[in-house]
C-alpha atoms as a PDB file:
ATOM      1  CA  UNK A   1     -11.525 -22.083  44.716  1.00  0.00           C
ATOM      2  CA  UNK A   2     -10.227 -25.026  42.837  1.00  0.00           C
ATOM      3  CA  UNK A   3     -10.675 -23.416  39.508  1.00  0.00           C
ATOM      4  CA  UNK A   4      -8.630 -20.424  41.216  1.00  0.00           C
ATOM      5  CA  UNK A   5      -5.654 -22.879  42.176  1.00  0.00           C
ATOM      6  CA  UNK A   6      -5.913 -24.386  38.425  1.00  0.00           C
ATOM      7  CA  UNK A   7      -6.004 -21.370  36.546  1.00  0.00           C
ATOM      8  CA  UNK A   8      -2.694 -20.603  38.746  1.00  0.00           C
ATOM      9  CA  UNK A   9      -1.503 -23.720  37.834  1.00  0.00           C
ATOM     10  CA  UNK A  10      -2.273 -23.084  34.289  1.00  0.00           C
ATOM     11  CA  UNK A  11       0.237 -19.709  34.507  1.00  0.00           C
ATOM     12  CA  UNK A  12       2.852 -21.248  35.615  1.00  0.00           C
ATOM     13  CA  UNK A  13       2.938 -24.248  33.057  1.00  0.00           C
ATOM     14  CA  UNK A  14       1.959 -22.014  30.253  1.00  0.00           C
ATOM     15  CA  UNK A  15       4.983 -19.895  31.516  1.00  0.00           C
ATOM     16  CA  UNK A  16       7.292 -22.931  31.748  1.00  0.00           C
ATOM     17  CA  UNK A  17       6.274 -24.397  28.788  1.00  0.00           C
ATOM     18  CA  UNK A  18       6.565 -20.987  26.910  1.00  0.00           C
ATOM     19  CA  UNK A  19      10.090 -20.893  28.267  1.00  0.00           C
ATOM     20  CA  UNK A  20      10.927 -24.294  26.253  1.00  0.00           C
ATOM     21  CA  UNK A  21       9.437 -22.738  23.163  1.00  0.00           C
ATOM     22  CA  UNK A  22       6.217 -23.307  22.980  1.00  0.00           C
ATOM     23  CA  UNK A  23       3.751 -20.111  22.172  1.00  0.00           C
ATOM     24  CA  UNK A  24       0.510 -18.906  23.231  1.00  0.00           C
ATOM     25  CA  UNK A  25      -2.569 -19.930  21.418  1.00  0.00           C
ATOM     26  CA  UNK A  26      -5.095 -17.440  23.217  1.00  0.00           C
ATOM     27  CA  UNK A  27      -4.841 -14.645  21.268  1.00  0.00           C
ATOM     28  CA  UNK A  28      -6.239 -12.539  24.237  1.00  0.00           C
ATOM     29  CA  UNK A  29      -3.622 -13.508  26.340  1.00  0.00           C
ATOM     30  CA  UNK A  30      -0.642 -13.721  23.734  1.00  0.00           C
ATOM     31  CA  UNK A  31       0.071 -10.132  23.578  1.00  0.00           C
ATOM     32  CA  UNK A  32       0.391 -10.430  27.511  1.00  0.00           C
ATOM     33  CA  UNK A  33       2.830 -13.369  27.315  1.00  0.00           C
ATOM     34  CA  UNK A  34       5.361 -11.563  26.065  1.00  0.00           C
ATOM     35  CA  UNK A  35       6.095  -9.396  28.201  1.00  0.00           C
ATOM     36  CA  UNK A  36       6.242  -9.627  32.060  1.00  0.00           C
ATOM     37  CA  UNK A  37       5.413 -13.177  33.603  1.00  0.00           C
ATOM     38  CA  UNK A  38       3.955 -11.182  36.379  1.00  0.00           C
ATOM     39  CA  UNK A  39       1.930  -9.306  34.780  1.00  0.00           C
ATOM     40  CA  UNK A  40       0.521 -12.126  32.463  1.00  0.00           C
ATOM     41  CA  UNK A  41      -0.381 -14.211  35.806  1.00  0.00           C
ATOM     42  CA  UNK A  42      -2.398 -11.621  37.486  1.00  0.00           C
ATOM     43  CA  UNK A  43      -4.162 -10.907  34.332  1.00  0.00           C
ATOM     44  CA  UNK A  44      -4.646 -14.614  34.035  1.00  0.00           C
ATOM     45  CA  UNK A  45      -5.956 -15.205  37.570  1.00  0.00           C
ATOM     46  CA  UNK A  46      -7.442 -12.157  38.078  1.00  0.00           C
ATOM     47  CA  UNK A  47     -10.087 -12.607  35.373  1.00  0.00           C
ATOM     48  CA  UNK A  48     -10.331 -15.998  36.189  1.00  0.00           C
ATOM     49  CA  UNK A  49     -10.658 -15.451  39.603  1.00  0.00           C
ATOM     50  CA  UNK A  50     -13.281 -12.200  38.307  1.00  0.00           C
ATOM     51  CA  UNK A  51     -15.470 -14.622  35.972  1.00  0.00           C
ATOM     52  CA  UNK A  52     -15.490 -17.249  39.293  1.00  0.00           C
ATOM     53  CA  UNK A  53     -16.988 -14.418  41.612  1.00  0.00           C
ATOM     54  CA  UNK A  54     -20.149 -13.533  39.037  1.00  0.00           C
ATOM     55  CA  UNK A  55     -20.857 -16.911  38.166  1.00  0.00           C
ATOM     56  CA  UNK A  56     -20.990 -17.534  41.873  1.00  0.00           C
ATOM     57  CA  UNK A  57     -23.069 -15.009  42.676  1.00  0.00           C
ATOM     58  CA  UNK A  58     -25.534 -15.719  39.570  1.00  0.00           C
ATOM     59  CA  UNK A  59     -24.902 -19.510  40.695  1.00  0.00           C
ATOM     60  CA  UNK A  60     -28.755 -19.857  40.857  1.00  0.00           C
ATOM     61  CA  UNK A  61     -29.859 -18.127  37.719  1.00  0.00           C
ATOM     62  CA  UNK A  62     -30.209 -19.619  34.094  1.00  0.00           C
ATOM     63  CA  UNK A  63     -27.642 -18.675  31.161  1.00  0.00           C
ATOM     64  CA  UNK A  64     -29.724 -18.357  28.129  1.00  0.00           C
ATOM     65  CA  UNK A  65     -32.871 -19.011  30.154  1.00  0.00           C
ATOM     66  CA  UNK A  66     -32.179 -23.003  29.988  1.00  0.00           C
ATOM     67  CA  UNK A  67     -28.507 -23.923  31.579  1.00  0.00           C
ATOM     68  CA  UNK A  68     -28.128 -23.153  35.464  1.00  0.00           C
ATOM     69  CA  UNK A  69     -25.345 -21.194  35.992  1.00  0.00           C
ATOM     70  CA  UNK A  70     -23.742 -23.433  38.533  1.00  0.00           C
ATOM     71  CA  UNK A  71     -23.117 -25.929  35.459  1.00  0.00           C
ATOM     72  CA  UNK A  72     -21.201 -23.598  33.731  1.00  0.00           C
ATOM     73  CA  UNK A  73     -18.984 -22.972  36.953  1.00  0.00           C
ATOM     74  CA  UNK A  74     -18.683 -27.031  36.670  1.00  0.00           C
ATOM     75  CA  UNK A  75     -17.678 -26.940  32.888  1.00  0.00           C
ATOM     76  CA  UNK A  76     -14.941 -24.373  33.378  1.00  0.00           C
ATOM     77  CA  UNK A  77     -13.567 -26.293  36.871  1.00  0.00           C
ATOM     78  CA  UNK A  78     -13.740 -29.620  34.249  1.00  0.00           C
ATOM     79  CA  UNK A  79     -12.433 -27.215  31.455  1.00  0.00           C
ATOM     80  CA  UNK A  80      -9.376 -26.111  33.432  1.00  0.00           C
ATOM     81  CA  UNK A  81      -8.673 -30.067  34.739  1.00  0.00           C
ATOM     82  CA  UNK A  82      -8.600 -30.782  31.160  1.00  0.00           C
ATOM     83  CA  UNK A  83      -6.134 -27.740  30.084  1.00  0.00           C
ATOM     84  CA  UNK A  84      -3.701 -28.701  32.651  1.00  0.00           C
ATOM     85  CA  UNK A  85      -3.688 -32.188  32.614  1.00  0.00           C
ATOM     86  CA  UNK A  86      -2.619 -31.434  28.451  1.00  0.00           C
ATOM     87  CA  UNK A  87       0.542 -28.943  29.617  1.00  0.00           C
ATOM     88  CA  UNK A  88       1.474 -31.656  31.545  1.00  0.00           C
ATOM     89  CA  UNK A  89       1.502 -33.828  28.754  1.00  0.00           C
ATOM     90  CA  UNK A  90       3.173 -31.260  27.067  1.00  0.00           C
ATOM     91  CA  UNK A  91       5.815 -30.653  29.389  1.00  0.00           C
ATOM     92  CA  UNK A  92       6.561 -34.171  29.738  1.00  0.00           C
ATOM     93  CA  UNK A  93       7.166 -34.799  25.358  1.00  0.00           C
ATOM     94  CA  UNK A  94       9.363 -31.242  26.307  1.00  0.00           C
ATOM     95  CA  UNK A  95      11.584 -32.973  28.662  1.00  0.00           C
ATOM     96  CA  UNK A  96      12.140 -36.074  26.861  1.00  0.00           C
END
């Protein structure tokens, strides 16, 4: 759930942030950006929300034969901490 609530978190900065001029640098998710905000956040959280459900449910199966799934669903949770805790930063140098 908590990468859920971060990836929603990571909408709305990227949404605030794009609103002060910054730009997209996914360029799956760029094309989306521009047009509805919306739309781009339940694209965004949808797949998120998608990828969360099938690593869940392969939680106890090996990626590549070697890395347990369940890591991976740790790497994106710590993946996602890191993104947002950066558009903060971001935000902040904005506001200045």
């Amino acid at each position: 759930m908590l990468i859920v609530v971060l990836s929603c978190v990571d909408a709305a900065l990227t949404l605030t942030l794009i609103g002060h001029g910054a730009y997209e640098v996914n360029p799956f998710m760029a094309p989306i950006v521009g047009g509805s905000a919306l739309v781009f956040t339940l694209v965004k959280v949808g797949l998120t929300a998608g990828g969360v459900v099938l690593l869940t449910l392969a939680a106890r199966m090996r990626a590549f034969g070697k890395i347990p799934v369940s890591f991976l669903l740790y790497a994106v949770l710590v993946g996602y901490g890191t993104l947002v805790v950066y558009e903060l930063r971001l935000l902040e140098e904005t506001l200045r």
